[in-house]
PDB file of N, CA and C in Angstrom:
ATOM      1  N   UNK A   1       0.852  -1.178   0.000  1.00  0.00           N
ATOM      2  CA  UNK A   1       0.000   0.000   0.000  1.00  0.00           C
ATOM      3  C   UNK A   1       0.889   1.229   0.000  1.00  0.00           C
ATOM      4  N   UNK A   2       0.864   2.054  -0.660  1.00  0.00           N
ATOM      5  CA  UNK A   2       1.197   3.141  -0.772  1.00  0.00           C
ATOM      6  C   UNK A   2       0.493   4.265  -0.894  1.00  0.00           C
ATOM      7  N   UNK A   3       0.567   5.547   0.034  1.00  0.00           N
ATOM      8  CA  UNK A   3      -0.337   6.679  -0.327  1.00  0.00           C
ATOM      9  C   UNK A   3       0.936   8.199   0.168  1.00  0.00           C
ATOM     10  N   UNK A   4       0.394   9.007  -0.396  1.00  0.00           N
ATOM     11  CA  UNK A   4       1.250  10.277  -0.516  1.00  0.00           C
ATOM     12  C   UNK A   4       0.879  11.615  -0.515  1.00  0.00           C
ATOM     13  N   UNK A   5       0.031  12.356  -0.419  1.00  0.00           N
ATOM     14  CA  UNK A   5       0.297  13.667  -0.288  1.00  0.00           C
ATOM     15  C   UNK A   5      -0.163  14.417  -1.471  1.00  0.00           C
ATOM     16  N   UNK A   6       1.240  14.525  -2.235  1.00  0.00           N
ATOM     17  CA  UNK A   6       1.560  14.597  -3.275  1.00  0.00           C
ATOM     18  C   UNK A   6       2.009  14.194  -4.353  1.00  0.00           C
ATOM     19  N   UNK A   7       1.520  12.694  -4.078  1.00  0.00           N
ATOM     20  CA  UNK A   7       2.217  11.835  -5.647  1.00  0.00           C
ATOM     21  C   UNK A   7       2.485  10.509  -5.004  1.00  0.00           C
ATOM     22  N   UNK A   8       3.129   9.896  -6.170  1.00  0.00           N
ATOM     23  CA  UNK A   8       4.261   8.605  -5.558  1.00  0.00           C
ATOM     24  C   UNK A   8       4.498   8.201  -7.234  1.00  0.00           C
ATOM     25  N   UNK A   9       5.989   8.086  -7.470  1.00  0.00           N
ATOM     26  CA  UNK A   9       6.924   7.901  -8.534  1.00  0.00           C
ATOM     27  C   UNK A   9       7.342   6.709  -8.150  1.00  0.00           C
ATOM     28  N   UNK A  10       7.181   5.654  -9.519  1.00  0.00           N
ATOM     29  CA  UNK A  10       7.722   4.948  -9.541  1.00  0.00           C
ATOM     30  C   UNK A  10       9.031   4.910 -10.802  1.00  0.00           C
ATOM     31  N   UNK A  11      10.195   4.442 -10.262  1.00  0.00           N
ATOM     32  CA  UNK A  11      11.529   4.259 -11.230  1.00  0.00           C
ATOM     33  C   UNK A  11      12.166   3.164 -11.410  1.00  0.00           C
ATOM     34  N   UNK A  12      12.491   2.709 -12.823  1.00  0.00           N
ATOM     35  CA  UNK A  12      13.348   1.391 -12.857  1.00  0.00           C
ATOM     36  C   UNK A  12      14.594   2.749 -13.704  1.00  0.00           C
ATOM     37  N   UNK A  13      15.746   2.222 -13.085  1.00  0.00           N
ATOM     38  CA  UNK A  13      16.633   3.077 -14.246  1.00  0.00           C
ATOM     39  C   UNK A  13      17.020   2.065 -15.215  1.00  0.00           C
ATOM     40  N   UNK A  14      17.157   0.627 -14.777  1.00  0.00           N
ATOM     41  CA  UNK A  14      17.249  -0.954 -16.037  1.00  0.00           C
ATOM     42  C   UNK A  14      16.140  -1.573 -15.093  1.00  0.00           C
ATOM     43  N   UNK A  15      15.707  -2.221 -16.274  1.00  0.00           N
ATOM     44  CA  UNK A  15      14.695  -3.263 -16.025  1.00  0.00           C
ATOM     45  C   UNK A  15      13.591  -3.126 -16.311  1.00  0.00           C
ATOM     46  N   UNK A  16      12.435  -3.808 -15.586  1.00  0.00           N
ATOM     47  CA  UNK A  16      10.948  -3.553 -15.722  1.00  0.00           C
ATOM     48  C   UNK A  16      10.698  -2.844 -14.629  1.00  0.00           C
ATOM     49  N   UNK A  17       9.498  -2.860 -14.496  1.00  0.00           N
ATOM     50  CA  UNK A  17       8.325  -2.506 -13.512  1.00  0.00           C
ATOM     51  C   UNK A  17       7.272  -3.719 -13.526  1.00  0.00           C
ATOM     52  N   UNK A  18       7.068  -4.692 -12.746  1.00  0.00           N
ATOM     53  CA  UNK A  18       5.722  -5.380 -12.970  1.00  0.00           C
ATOM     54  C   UNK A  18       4.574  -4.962 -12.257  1.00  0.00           C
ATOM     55  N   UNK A  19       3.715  -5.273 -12.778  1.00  0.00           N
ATOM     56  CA  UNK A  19       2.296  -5.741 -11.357  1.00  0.00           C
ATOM     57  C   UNK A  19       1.570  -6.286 -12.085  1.00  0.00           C
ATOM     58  N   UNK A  20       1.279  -7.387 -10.863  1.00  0.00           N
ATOM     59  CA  UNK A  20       0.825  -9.212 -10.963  1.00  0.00           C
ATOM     60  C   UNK A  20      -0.433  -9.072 -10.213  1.00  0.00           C
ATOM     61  N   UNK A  21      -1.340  -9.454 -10.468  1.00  0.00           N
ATOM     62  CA  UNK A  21      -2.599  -9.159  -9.571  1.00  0.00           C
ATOM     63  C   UNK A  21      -3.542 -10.557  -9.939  1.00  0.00           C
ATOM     64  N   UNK A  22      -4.098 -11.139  -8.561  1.00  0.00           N
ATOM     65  CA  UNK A  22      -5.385 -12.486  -8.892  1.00  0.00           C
ATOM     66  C   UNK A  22      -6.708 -11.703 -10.010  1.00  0.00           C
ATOM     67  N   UNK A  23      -7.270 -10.946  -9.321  1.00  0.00           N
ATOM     68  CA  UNK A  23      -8.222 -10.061  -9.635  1.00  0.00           C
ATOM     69  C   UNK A  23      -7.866  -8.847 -10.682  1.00  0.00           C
ATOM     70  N   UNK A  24      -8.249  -7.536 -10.053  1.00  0.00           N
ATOM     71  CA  UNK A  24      -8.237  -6.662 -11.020  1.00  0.00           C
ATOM     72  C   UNK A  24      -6.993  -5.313 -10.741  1.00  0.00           C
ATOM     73  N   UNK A  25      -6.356  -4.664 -11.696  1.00  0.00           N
ATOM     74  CA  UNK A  25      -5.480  -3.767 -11.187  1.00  0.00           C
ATOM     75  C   UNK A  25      -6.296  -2.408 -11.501  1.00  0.00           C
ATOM     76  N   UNK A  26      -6.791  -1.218 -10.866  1.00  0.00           N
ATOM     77  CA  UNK A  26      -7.256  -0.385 -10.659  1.00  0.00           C
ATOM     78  C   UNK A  26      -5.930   0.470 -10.932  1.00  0.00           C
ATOM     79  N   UNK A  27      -5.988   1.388 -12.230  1.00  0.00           N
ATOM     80  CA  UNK A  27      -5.516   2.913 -12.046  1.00  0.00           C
ATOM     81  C   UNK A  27      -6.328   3.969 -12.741  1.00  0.00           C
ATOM     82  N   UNK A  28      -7.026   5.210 -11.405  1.00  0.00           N
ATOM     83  CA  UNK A  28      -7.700   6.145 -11.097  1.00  0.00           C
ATOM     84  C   UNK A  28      -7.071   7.007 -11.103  1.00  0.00           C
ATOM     85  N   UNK A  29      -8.231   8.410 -11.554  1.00  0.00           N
ATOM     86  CA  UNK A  29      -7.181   9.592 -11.783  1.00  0.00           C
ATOM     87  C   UNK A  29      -9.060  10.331 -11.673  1.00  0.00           C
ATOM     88  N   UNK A  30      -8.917  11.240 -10.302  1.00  0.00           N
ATOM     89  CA  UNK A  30     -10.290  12.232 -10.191  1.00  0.00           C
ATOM     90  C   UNK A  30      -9.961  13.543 -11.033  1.00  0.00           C
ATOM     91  N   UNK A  31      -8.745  14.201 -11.302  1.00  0.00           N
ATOM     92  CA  UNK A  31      -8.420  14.898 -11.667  1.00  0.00           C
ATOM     93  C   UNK A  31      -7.662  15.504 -13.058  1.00  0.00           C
ATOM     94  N   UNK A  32      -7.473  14.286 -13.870  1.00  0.00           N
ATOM     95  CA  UNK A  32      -6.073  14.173 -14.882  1.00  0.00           C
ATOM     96  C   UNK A  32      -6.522  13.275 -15.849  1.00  0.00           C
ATOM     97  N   UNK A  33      -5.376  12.623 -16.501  1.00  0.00           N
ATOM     98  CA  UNK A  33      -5.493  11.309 -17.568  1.00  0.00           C
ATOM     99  C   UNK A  33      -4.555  10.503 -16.938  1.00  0.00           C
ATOM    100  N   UNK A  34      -4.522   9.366 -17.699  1.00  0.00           N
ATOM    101  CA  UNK A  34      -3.734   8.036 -17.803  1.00  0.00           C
ATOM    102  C   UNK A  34      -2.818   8.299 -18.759  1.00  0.00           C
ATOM    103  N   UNK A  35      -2.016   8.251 -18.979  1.00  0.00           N
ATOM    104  CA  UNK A  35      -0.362   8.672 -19.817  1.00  0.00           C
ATOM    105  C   UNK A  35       0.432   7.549 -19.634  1.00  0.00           C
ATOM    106  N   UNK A  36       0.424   6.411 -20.944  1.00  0.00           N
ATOM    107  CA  UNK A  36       1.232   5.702 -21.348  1.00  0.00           C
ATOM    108  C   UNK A  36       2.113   6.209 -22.323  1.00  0.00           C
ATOM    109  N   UNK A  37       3.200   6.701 -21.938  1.00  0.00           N
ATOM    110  CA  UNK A  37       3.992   6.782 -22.963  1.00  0.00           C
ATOM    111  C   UNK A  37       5.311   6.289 -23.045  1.00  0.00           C
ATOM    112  N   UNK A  38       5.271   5.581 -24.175  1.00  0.00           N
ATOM    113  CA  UNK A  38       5.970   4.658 -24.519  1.00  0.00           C
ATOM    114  C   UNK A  38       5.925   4.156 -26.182  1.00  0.00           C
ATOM    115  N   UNK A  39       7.048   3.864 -26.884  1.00  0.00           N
ATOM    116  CA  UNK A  39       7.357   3.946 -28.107  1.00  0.00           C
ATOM    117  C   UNK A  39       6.272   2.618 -28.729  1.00  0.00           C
ATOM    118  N   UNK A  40       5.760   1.521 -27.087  1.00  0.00           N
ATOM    119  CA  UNK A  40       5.270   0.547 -27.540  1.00  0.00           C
ATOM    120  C   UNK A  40       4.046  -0.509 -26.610  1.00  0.00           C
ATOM    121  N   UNK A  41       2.745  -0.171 -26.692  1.00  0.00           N
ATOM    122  CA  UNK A  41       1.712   0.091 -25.917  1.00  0.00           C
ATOM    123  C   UNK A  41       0.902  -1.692 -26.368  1.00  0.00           C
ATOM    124  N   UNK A  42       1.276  -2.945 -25.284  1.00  0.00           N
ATOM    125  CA  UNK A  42       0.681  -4.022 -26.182  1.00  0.00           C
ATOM    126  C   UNK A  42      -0.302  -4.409 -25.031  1.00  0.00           C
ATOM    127  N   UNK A  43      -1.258  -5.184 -26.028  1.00  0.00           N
ATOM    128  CA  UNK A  43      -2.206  -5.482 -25.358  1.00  0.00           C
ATOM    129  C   UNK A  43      -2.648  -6.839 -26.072  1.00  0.00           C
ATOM    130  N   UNK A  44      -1.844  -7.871 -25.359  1.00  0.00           N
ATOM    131  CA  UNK A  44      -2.085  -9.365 -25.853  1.00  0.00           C
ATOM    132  C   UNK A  44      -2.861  -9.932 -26.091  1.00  0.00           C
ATOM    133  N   UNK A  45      -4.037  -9.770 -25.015  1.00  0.00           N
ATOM    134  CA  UNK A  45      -4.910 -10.533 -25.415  1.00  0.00           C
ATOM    135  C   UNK A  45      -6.502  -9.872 -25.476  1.00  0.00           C
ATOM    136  N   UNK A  46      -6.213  -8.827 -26.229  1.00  0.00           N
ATOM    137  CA  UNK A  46      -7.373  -7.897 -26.552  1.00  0.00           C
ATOM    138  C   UNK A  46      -8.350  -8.830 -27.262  1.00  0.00           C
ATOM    139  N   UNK A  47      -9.732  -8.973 -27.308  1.00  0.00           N
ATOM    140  CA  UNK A  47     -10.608  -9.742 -27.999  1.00  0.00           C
ATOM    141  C   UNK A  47     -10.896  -9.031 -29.390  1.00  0.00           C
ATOM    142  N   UNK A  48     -11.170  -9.757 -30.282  1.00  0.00           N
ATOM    143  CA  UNK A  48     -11.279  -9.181 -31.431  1.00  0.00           C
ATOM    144  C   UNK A  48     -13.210  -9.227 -31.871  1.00  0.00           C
ATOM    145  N   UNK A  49     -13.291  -8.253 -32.397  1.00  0.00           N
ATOM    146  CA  UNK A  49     -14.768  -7.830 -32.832  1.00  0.00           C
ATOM    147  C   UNK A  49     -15.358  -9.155 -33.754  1.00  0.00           C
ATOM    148  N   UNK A  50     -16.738  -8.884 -34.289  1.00  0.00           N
ATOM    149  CA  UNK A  50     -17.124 -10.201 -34.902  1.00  0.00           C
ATOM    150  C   UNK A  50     -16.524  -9.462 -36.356  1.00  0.00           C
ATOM    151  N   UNK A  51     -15.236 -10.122 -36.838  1.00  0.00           N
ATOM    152  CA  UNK A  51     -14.987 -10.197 -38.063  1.00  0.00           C
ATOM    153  C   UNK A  51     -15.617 -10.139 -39.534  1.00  0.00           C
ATOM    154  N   UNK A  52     -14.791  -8.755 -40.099  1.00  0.00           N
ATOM    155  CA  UNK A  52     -15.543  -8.276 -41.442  1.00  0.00           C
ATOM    156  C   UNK A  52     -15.176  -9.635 -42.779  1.00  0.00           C
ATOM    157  N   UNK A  53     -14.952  -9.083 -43.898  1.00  0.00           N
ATOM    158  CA  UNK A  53     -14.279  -9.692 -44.937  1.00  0.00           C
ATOM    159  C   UNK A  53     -13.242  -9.844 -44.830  1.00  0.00           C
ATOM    160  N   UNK A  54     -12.953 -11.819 -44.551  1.00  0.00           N
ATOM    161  CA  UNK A  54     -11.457 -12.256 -44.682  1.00  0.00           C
ATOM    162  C   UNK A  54     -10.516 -11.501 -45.822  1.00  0.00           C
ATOM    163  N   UNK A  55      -9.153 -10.864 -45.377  1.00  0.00           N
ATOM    164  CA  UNK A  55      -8.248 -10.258 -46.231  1.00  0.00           C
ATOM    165  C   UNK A  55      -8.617  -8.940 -46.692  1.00  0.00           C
ATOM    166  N   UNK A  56      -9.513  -8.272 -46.029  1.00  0.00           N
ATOM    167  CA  UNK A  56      -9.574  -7.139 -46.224  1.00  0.00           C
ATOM    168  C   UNK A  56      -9.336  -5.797 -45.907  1.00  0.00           C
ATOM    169  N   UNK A  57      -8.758  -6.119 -44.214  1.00  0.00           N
ATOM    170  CA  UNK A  57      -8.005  -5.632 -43.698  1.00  0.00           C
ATOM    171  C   UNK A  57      -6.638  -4.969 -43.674  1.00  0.00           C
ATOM    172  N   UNK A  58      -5.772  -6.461 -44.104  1.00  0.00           N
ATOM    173  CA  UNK A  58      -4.139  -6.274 -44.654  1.00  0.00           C
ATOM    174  C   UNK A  58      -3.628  -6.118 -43.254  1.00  0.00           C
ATOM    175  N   UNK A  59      -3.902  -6.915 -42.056  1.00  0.00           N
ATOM    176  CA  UNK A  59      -3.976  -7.311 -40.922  1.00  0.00           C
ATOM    177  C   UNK A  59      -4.025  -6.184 -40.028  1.00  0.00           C
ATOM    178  N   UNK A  60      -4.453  -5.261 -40.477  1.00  0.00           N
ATOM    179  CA  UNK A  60      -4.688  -3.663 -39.362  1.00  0.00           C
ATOM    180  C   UNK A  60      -6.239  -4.132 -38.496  1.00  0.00           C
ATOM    181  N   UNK A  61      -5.478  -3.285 -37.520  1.00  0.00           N
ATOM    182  CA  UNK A  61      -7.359  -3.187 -36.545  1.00  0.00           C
ATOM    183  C   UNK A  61      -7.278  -1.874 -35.940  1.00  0.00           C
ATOM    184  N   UNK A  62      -8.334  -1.771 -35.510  1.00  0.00           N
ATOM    185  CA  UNK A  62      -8.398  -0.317 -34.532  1.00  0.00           C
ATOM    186  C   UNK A  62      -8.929  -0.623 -33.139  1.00  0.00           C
ATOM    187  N   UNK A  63      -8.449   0.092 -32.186  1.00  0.00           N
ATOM    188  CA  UNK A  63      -9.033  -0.398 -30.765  1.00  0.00           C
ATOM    189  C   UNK A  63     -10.156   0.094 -30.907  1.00  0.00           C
ATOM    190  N   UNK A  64     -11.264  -0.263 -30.280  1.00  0.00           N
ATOM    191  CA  UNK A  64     -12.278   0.126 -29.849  1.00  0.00           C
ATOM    192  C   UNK A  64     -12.601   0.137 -28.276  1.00  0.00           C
ATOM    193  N   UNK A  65     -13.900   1.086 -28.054  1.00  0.00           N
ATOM    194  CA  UNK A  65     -14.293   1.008 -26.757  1.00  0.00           C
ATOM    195  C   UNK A  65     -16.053   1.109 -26.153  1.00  0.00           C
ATOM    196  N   UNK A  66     -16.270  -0.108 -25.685  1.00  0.00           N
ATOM    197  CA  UNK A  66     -17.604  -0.427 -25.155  1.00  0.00           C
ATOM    198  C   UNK A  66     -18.289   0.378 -24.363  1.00  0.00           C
ATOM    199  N   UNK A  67     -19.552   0.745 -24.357  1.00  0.00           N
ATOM    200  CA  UNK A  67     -19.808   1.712 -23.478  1.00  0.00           C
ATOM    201  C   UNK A  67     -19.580   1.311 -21.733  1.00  0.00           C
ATOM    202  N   UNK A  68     -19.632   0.065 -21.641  1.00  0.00           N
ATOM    203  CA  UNK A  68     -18.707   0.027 -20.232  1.00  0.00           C
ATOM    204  C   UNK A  68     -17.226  -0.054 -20.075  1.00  0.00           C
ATOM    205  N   UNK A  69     -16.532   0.585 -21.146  1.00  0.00           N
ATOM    206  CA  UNK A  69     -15.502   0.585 -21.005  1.00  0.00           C
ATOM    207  C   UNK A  69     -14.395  -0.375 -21.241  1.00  0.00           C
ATOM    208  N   UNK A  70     -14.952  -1.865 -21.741  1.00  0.00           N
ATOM    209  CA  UNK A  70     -13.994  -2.453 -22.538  1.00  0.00           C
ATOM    210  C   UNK A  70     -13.249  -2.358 -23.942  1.00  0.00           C
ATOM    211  N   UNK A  71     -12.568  -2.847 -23.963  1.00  0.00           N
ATOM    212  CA  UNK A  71     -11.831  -2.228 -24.850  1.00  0.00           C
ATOM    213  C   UNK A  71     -11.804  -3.722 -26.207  1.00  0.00           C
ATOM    214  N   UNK A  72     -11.731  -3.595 -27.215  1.00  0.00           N
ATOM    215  CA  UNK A  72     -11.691  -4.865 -28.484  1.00  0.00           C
ATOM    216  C   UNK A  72     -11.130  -4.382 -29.623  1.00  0.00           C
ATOM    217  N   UNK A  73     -10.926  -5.245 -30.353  1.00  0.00           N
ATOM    218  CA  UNK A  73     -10.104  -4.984 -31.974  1.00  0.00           C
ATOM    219  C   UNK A  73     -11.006  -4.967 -33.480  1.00  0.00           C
ATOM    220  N   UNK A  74     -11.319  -3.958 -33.680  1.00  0.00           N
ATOM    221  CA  UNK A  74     -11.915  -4.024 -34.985  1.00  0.00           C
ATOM    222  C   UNK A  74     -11.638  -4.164 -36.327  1.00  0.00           C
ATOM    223  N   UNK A  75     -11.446  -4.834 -37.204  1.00  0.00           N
ATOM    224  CA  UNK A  75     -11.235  -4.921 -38.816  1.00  0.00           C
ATOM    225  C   UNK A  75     -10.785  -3.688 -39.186  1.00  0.00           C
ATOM    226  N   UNK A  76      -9.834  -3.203 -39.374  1.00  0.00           N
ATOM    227  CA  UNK A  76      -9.346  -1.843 -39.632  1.00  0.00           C
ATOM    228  C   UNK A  76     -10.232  -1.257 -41.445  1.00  0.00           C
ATOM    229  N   UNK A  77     -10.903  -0.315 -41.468  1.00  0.00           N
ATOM    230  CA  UNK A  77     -11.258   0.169 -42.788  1.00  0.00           C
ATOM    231  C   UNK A  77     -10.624   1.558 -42.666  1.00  0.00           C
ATOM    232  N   UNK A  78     -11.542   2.429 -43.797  1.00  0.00           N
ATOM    233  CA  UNK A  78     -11.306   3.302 -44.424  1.00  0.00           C
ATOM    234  C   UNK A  78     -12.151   4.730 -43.186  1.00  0.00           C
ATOM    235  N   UNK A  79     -13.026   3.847 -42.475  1.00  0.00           N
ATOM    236  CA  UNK A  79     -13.589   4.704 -41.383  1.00  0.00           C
ATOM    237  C   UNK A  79     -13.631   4.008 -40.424  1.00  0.00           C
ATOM    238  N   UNK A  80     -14.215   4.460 -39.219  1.00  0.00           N
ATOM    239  CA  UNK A  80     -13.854   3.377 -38.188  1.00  0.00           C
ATOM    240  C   UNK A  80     -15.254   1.854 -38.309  1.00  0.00           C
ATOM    241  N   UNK A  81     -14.814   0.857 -37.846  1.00  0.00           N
ATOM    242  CA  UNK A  81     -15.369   0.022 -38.052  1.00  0.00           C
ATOM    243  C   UNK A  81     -16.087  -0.623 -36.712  1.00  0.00           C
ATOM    244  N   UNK A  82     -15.296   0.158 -35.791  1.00  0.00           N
ATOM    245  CA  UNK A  82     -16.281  -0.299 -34.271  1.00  0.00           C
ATOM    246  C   UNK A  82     -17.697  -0.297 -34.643  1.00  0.00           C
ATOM    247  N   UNK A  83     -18.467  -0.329 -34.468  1.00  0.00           N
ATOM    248  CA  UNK A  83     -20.065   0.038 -35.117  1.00  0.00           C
ATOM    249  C   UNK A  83     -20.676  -1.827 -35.880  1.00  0.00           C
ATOM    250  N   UNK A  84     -19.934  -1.579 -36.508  1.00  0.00           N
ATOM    251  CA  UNK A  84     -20.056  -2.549 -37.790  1.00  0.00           C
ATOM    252  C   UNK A  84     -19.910  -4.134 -37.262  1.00  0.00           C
ATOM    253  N   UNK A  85     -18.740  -4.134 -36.411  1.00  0.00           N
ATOM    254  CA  UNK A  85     -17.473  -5.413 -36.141  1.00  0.00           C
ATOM    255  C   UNK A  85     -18.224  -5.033 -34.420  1.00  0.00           C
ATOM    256  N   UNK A  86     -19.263  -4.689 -33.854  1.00  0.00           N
ATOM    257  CA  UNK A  86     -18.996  -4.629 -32.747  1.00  0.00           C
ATOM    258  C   UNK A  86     -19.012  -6.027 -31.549  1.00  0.00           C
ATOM    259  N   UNK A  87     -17.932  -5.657 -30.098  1.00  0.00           N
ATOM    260  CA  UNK A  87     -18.084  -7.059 -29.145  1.00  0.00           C
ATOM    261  C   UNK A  87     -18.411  -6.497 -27.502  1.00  0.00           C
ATOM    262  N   UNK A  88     -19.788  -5.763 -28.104  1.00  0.00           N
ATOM    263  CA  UNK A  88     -19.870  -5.058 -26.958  1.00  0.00           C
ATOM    264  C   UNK A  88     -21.364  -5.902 -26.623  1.00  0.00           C
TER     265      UNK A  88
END
């Protein structure tokens, strides 16, 4: 548990950072955003939408987001395809 005041920084100068959790990992912000930044943002095992036309893609997707807030992979087009491909 950690709480602060004014913050709390976490630093690897080599290595990772993990967190391992049974359940769910909660990060909240009443005031701000969420700021991943990083050259490389993965998300393994994102579920993918109900699939458009095989090969029509050219293996692109777009994230999407559920109105409760999950998140899935849509058939990448020419506009967005959440709508269309939805796994909400």
């Amino acid at each position: 548990s950690m709480d602060a005041p004014k913050g709390v920084y976490i630093k690897a100068q080599a290595g990772n950072i993990e967190a391992a959790s049974q359940m769910d990992i909660v990060l909240h912000t009443s005031e701000g955003m969420l700021v991943l930044d990083s050259e490389t943002v993965r998300l393994p095992r994102l579920p993918r939408g109900s699939r458009g036309v095989p090969g029509n893609s050219q293996g692109l997707y777009e994230v999407c987001v559920c109105p409760d807030g999950k998140l899935y992979l849509s058939v990448a087009g020419e506009g967005s395809t959440c709508h269309e491909y939805s796994a909400c």
